[in-house]
PDB file of N, CA and C in Angstrom:
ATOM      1  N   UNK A   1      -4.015 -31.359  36.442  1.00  0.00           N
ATOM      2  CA  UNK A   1      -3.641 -29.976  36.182  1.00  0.00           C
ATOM      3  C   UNK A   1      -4.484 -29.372  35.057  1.00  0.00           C
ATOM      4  N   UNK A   2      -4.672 -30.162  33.780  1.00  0.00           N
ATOM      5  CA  UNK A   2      -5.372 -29.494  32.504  1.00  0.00           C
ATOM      6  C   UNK A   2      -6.711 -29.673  32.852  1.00  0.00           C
ATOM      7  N   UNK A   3      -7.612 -29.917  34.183  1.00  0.00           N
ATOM      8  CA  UNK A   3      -8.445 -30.274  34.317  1.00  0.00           C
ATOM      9  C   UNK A   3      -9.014 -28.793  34.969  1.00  0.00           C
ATOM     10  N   UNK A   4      -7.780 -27.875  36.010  1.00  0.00           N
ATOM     11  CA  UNK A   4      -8.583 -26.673  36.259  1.00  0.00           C
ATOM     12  C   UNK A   4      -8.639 -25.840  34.885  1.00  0.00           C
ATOM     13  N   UNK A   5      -8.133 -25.926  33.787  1.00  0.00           N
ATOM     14  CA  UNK A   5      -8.174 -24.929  32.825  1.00  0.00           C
ATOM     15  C   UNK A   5      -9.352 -25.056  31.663  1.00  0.00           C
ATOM     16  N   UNK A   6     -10.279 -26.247  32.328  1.00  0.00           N
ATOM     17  CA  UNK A   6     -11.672 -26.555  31.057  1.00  0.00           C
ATOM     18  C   UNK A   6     -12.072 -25.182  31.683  1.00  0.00           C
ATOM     19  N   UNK A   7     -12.460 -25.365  32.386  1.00  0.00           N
ATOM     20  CA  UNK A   7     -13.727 -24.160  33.296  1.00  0.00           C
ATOM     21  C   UNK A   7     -13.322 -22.835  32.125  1.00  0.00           C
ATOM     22  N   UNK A   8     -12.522 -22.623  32.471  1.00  0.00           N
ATOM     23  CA  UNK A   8     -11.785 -21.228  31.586  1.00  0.00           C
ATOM     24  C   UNK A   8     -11.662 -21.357  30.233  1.00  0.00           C
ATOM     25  N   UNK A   9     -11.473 -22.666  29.562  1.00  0.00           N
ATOM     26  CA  UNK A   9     -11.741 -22.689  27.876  1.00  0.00           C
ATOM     27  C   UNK A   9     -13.231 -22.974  27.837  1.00  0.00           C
ATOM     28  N   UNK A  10     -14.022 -23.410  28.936  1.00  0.00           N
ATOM     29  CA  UNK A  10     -15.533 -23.136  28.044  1.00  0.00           C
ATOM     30  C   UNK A  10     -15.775 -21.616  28.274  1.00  0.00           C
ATOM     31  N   UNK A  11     -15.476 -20.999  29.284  1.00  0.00           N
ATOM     32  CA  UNK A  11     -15.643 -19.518  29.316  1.00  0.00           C
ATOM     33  C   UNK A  11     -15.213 -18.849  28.052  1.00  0.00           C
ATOM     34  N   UNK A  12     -14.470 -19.041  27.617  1.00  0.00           N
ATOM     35  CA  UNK A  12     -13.734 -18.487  26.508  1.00  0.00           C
ATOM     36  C   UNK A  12     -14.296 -18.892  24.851  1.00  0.00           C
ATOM     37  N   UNK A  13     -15.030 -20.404  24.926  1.00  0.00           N
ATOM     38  CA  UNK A  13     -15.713 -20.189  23.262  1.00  0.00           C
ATOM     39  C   UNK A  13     -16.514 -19.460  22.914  1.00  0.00           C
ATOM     40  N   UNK A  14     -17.550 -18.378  23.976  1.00  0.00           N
ATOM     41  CA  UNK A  14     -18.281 -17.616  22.873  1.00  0.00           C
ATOM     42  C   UNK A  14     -17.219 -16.635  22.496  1.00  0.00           C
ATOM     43  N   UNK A  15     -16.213 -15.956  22.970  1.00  0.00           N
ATOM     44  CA  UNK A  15     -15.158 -14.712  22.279  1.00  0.00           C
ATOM     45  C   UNK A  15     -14.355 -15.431  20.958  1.00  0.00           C
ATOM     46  N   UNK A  16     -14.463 -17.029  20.871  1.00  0.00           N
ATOM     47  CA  UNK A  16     -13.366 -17.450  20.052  1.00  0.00           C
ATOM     48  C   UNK A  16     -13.118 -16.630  18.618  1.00  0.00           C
ATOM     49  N   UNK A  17     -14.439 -16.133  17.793  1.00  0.00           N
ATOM     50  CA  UNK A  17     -13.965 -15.497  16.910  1.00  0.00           C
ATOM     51  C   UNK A  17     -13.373 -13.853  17.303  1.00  0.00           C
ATOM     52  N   UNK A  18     -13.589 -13.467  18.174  1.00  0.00           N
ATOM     53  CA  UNK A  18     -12.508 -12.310  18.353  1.00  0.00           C
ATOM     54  C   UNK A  18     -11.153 -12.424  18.634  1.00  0.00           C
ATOM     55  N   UNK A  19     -11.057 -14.066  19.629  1.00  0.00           N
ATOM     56  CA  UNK A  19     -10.085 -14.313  19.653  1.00  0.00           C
ATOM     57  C   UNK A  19      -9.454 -14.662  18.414  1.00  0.00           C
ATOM     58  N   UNK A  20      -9.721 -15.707  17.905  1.00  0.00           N
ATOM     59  CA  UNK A  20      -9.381 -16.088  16.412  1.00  0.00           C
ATOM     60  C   UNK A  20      -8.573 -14.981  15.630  1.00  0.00           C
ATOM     61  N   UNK A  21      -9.551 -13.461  15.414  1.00  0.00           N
ATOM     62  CA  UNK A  21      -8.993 -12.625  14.923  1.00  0.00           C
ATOM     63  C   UNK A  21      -7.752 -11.727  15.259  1.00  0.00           C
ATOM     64  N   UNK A  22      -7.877 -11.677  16.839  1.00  0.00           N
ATOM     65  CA  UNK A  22      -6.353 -11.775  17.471  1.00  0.00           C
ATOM     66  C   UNK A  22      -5.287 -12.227  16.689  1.00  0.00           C
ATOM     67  N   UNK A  23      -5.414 -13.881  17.001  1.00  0.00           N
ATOM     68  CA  UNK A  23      -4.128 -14.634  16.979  1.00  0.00           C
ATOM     69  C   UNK A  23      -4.077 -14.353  14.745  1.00  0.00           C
ATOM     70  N   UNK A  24      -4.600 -14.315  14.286  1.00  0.00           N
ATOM     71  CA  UNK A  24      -4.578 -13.935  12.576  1.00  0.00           C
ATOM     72  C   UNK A  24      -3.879 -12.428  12.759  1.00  0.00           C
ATOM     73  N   UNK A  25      -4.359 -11.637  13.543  1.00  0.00           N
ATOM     74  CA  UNK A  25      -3.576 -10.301  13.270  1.00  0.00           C
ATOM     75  C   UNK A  25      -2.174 -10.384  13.843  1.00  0.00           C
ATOM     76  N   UNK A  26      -1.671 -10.791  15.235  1.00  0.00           N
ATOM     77  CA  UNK A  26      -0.731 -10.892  15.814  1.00  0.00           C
ATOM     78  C   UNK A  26      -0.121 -11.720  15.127  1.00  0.00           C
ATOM     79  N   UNK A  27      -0.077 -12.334  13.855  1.00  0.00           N
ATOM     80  CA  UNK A  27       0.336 -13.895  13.254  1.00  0.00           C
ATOM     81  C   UNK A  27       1.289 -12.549  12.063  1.00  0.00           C
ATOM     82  N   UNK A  28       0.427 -11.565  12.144  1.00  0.00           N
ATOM     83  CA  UNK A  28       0.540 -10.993  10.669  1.00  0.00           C
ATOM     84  C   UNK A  28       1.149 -10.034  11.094  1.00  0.00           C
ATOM     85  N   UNK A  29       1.718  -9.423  12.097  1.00  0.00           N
ATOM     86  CA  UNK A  29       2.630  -8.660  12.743  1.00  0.00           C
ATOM     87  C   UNK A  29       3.596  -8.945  12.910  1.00  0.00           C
ATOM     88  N   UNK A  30       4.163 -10.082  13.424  1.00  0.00           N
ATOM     89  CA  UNK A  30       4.871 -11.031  13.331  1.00  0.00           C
ATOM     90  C   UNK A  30       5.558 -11.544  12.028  1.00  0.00           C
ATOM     91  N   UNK A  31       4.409 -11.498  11.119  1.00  0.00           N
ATOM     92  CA  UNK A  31       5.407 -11.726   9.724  1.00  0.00           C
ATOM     93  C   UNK A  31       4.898 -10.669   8.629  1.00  0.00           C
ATOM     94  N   UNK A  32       4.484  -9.824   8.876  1.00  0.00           N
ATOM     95  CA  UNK A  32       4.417  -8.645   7.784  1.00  0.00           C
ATOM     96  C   UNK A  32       5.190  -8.098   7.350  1.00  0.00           C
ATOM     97  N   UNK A  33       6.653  -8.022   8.250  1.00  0.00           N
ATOM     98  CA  UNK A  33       7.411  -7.235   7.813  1.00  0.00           C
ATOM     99  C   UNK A  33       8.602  -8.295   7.013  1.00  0.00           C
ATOM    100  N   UNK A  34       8.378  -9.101   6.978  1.00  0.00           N
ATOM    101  CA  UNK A  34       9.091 -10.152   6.531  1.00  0.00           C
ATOM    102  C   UNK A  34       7.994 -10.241   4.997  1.00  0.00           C
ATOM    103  N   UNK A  35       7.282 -10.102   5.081  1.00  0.00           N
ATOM    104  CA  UNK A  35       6.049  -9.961   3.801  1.00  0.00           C
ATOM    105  C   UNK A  35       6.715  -8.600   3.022  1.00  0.00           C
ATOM    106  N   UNK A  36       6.535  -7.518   3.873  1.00  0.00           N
ATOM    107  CA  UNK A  36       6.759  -6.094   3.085  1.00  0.00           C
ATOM    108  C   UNK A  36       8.555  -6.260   2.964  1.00  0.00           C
ATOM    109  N   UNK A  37       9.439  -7.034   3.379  1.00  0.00           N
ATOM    110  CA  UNK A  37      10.813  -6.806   3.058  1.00  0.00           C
ATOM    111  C   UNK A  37      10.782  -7.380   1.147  1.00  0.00           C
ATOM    112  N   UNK A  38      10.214  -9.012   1.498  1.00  0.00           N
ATOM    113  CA  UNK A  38      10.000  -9.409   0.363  1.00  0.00           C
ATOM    114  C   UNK A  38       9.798  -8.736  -0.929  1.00  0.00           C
ATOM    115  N   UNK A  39       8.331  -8.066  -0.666  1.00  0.00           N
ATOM    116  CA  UNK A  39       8.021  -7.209  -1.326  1.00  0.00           C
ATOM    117  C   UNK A  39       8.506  -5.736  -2.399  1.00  0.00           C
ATOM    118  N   UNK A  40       9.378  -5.290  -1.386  1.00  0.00           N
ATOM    119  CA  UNK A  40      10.270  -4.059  -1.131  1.00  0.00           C
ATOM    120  C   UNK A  40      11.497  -4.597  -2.367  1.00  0.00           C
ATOM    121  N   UNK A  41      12.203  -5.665  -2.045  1.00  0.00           N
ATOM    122  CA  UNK A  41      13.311  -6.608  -3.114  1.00  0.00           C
ATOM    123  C   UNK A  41      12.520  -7.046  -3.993  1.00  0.00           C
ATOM    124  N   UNK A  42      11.159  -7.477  -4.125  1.00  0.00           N
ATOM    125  CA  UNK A  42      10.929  -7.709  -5.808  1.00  0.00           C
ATOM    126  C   UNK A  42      10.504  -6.426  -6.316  1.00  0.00           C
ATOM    127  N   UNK A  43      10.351  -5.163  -5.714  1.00  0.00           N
ATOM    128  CA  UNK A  43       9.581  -4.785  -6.673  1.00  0.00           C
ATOM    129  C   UNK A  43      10.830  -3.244  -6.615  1.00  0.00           C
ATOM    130  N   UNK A  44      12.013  -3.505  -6.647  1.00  0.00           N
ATOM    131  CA  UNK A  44      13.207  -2.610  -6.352  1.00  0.00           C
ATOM    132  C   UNK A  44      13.252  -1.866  -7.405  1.00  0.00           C
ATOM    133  N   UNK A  45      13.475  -2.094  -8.842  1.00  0.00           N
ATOM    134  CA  UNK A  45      13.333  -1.902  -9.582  1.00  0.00           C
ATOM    135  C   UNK A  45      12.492  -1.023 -10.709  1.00  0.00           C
ATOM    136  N   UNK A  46      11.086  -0.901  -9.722  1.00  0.00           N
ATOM    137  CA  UNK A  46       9.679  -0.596 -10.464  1.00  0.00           C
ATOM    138  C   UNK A  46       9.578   0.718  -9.855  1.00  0.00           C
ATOM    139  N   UNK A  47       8.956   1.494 -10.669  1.00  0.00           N
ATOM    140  CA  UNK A  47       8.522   2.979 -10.294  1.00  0.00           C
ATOM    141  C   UNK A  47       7.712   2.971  -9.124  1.00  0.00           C
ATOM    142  N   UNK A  48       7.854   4.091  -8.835  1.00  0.00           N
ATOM    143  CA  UNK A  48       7.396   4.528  -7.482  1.00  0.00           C
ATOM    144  C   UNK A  48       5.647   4.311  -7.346  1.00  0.00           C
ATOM    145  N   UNK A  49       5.057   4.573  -8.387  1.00  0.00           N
ATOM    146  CA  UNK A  49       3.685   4.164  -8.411  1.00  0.00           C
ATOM    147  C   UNK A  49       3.152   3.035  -8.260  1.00  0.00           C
ATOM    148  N   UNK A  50       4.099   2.344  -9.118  1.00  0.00           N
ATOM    149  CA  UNK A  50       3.781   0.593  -8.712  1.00  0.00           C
ATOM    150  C   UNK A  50       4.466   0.051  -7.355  1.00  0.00           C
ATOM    151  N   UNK A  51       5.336   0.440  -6.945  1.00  0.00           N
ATOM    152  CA  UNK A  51       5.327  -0.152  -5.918  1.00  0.00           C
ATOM    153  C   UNK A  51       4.571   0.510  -4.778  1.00  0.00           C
ATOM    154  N   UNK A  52       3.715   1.927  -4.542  1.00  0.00           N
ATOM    155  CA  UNK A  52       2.712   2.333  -3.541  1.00  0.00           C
ATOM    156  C   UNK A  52       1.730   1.606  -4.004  1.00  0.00           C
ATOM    157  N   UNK A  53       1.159   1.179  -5.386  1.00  0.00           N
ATOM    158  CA  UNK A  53       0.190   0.317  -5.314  1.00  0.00           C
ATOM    159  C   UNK A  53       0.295  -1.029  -4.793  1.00  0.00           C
ATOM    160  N   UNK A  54       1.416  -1.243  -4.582  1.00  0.00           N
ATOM    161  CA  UNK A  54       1.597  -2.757  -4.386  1.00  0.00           C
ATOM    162  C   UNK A  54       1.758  -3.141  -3.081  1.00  0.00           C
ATOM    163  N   UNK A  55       2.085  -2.125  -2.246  1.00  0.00           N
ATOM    164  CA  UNK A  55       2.333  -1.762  -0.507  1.00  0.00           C
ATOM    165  C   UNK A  55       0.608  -1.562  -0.610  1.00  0.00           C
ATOM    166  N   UNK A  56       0.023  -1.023  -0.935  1.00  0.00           N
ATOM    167  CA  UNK A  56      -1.255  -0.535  -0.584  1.00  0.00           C
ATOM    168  C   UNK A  56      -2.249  -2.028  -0.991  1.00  0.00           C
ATOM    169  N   UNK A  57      -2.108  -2.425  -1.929  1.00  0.00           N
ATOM    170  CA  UNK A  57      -2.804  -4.131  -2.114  1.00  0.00           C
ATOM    171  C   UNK A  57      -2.862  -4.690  -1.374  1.00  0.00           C
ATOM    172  N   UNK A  58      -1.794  -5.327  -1.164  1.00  0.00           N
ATOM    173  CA  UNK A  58      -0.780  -6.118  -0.565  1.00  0.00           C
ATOM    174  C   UNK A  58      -1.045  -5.792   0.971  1.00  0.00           C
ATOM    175  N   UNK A  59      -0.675  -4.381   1.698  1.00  0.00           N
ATOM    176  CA  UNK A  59      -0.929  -4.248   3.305  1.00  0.00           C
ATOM    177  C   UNK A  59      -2.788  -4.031   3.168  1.00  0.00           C
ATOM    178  N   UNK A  60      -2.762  -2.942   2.659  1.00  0.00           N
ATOM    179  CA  UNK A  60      -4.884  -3.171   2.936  1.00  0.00           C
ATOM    180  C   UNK A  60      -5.815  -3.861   2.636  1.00  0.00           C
ATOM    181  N   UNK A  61      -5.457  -4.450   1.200  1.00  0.00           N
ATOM    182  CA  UNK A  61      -6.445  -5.383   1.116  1.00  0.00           C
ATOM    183  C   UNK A  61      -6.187  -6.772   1.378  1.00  0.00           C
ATOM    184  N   UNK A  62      -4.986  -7.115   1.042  1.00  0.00           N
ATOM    185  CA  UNK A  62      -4.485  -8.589   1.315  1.00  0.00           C
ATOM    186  C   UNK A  62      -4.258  -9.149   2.321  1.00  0.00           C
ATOM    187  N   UNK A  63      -4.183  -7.962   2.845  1.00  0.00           N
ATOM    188  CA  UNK A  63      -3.601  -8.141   4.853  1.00  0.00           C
ATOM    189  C   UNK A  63      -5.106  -8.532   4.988  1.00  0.00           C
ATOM    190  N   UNK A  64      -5.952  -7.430   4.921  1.00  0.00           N
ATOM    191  CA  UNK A  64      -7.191  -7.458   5.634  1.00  0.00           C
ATOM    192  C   UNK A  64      -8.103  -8.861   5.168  1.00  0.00           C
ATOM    193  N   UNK A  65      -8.292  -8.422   3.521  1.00  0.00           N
ATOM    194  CA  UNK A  65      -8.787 -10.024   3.220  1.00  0.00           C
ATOM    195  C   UNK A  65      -8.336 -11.385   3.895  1.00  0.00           C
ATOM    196  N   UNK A  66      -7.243 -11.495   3.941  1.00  0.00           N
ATOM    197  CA  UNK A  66      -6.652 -12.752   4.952  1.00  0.00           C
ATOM    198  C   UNK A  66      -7.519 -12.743   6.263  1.00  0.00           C
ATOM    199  N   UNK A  67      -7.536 -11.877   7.005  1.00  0.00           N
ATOM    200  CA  UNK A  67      -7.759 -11.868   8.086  1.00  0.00           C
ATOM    201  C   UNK A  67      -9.069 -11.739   8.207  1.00  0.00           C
ATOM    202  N   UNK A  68     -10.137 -11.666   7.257  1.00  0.00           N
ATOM    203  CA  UNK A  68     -11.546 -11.659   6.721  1.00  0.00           C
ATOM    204  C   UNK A  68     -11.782 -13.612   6.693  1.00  0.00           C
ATOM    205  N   UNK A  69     -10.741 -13.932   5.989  1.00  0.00           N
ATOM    206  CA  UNK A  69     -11.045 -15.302   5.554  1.00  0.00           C
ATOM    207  C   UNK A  69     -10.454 -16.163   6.489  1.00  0.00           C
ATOM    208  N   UNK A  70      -9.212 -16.030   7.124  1.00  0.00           N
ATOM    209  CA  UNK A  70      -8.750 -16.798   7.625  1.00  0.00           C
ATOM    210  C   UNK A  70      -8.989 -16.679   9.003  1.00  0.00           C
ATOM    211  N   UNK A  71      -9.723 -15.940  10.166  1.00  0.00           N
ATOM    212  CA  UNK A  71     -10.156 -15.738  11.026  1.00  0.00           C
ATOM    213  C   UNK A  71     -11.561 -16.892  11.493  1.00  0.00           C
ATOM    214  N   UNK A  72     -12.357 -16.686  10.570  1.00  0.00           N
ATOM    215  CA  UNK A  72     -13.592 -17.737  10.940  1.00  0.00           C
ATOM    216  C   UNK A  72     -13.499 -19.335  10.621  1.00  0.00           C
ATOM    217  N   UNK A  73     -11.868 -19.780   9.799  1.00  0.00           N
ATOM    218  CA  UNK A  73     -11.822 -21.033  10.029  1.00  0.00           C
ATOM    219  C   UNK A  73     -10.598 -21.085  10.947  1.00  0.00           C
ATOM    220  N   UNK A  74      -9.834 -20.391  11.523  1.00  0.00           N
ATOM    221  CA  UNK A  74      -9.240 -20.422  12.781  1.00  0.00           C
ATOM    222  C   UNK A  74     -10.694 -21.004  13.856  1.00  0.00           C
ATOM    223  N   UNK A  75     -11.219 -19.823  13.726  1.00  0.00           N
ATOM    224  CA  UNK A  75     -12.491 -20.056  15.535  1.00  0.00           C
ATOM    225  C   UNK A  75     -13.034 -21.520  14.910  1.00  0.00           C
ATOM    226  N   UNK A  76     -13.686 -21.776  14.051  1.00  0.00           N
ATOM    227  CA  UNK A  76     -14.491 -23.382  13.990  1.00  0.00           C
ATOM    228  C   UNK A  76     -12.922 -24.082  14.250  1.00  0.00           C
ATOM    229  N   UNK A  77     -11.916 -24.316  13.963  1.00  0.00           N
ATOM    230  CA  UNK A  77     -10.717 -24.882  13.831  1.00  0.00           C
ATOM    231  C   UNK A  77     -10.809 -25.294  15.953  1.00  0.00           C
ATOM    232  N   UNK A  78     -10.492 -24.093  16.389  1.00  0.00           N
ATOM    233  CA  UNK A  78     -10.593 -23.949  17.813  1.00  0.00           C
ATOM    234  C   UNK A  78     -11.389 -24.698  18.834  1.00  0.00           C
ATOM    235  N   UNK A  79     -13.021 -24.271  18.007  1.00  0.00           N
ATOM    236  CA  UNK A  79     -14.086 -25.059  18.857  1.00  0.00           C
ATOM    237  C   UNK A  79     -13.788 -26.063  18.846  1.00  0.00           C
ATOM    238  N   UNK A  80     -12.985 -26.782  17.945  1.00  0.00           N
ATOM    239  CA  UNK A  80     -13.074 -28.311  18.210  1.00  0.00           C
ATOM    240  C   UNK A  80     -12.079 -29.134  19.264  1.00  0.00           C
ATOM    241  N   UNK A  81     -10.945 -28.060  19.682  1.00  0.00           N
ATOM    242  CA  UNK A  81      -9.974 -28.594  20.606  1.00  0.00           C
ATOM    243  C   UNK A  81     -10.538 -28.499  21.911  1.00  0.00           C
ATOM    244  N   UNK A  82      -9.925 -29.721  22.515  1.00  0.00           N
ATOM    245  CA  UNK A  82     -10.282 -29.879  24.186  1.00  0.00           C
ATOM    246  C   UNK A  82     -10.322 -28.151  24.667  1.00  0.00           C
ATOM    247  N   UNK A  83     -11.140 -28.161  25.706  1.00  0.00           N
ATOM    248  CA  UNK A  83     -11.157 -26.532  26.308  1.00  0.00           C
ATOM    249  C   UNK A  83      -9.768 -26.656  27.084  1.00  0.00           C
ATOM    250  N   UNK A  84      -9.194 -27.478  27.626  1.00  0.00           N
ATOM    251  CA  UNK A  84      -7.886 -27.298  28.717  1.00  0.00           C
ATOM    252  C   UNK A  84      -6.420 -26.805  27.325  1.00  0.00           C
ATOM    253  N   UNK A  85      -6.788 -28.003  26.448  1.00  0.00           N
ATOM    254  CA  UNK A  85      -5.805 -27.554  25.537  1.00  0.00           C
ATOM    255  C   UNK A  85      -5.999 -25.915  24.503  1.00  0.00           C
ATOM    256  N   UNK A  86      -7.305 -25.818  24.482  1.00  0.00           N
ATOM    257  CA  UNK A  86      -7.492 -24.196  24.206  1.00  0.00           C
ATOM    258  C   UNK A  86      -6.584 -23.139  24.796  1.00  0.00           C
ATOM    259  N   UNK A  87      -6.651 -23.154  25.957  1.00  0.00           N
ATOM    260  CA  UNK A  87      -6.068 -22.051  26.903  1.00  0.00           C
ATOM    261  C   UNK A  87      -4.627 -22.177  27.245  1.00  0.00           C
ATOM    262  N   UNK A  88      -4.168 -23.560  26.964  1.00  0.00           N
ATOM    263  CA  UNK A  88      -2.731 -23.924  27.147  1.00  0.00           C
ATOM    264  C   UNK A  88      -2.183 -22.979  25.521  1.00  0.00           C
ATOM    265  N   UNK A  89      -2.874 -23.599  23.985  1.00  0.00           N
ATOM    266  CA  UNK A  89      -2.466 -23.145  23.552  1.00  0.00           C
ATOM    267  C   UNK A  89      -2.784 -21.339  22.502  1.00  0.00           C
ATOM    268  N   UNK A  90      -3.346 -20.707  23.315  1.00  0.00           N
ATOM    269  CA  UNK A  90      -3.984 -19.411  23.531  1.00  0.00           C
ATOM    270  C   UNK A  90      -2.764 -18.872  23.968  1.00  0.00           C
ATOM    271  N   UNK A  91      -2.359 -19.553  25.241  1.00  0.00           N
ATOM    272  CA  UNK A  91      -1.601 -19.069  26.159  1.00  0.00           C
ATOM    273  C   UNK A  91      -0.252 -18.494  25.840  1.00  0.00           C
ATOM    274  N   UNK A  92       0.266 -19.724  25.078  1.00  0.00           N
ATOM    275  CA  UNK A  92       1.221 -20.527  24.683  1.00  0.00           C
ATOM    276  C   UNK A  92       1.876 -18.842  22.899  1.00  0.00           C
ATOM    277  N   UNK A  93       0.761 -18.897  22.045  1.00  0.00           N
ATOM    278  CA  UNK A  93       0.442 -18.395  21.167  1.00  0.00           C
ATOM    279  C   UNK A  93       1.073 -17.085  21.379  1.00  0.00           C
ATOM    280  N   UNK A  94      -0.041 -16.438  22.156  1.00  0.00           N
ATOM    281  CA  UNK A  94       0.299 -15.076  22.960  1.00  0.00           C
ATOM    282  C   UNK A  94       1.324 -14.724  23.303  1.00  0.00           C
ATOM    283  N   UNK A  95       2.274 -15.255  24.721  1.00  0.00           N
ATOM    284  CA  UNK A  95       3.051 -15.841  24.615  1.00  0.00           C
ATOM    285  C   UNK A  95       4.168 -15.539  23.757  1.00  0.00           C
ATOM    286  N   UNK A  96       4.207 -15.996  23.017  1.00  0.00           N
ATOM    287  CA  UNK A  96       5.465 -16.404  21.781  1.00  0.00           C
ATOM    288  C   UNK A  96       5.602 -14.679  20.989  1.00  0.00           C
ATOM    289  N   UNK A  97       4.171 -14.443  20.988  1.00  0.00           N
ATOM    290  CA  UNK A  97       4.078 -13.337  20.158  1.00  0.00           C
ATOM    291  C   UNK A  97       4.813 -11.789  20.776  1.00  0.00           C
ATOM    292  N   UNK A  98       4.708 -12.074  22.077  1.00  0.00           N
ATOM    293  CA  UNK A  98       5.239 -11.025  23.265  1.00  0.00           C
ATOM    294  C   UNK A  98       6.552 -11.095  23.103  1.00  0.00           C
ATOM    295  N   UNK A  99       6.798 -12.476  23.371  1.00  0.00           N
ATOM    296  CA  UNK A  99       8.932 -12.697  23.251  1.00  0.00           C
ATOM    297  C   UNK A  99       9.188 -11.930  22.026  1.00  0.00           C
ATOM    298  N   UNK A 100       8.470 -12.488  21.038  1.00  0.00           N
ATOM    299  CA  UNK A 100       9.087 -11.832  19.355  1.00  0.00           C
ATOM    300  C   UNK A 100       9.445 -10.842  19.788  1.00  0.00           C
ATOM    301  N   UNK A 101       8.008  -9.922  20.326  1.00  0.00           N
ATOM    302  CA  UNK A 101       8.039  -8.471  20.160  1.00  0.00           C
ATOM    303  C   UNK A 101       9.030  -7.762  20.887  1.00  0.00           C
ATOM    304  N   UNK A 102       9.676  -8.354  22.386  1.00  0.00           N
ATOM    305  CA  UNK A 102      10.289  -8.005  23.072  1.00  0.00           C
ATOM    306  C   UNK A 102      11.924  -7.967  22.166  1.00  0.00           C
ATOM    307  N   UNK A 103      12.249  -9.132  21.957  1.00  0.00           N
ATOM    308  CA  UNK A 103      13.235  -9.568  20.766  1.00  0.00           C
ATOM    309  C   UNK A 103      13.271  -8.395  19.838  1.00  0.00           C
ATOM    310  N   UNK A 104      12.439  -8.163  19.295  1.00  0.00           N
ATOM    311  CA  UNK A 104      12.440  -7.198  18.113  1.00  0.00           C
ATOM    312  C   UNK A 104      12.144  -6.114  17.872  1.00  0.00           C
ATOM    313  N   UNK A 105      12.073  -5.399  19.312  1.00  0.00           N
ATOM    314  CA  UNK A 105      12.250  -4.056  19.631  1.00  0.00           C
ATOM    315  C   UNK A 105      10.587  -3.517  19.479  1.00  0.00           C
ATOM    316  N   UNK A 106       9.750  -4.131  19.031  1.00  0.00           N
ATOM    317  CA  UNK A 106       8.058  -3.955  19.268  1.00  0.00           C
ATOM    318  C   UNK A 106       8.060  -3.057  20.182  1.00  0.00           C
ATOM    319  N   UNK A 107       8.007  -3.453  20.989  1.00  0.00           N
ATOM    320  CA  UNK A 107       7.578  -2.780  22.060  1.00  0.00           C
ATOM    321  C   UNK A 107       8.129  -2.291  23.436  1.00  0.00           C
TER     322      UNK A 107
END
């Protein structure tokens, strides 16, 4: 069975870093708002300035930096798994991320 799905994970390593950046953004959708609730309760207290700076850090640059850094050792991370198990867990990933969203009114 994991033997028809190589064909389709070697098709798929030259996109891996777009993919990569996918599964880092959809990772961060998934828990951003669990990031910005956090956020929201420590910083309850603090004037309104500091906490738009701290939503604005925190979602534009920290979000994005992550996903700057943690994207290109996702894809080398990737290349190295069997191609059948690539696409199982691509699949799998995706997947999970859809239920959330369905679950949680996303979409």
């Amino acid at each position: 069975m994991l033997e028809i799905l190589t064909p389709l994970g070697t098709k798929l390593v030259p996109y891996l870093p777009e993919i990569s950046t996918a599964v880092v953004a959809c990772g961060l959708v998934v828990f951003g708002s669990d990031i910005n609730r956090t956020l929201r309760r420590v910083l309850a207290g603090h004037h309104f300035i500091v906490r738009t700076f701290a939503f604005i850090l925190i979602n534009a640059f920290g979000f994005g930096l992550f996903i700057v850094k943690v994207s290109p050792m996702l894809s080398d991370w990737l290349k190295q798994i069997d191609r059948s198990w690539l696409v199982l867990g691509l699949l799998l990933w995706f997947t999970l991320v859809g239920i959330w969203a369905q679950r949680n009114r996303q979409v």
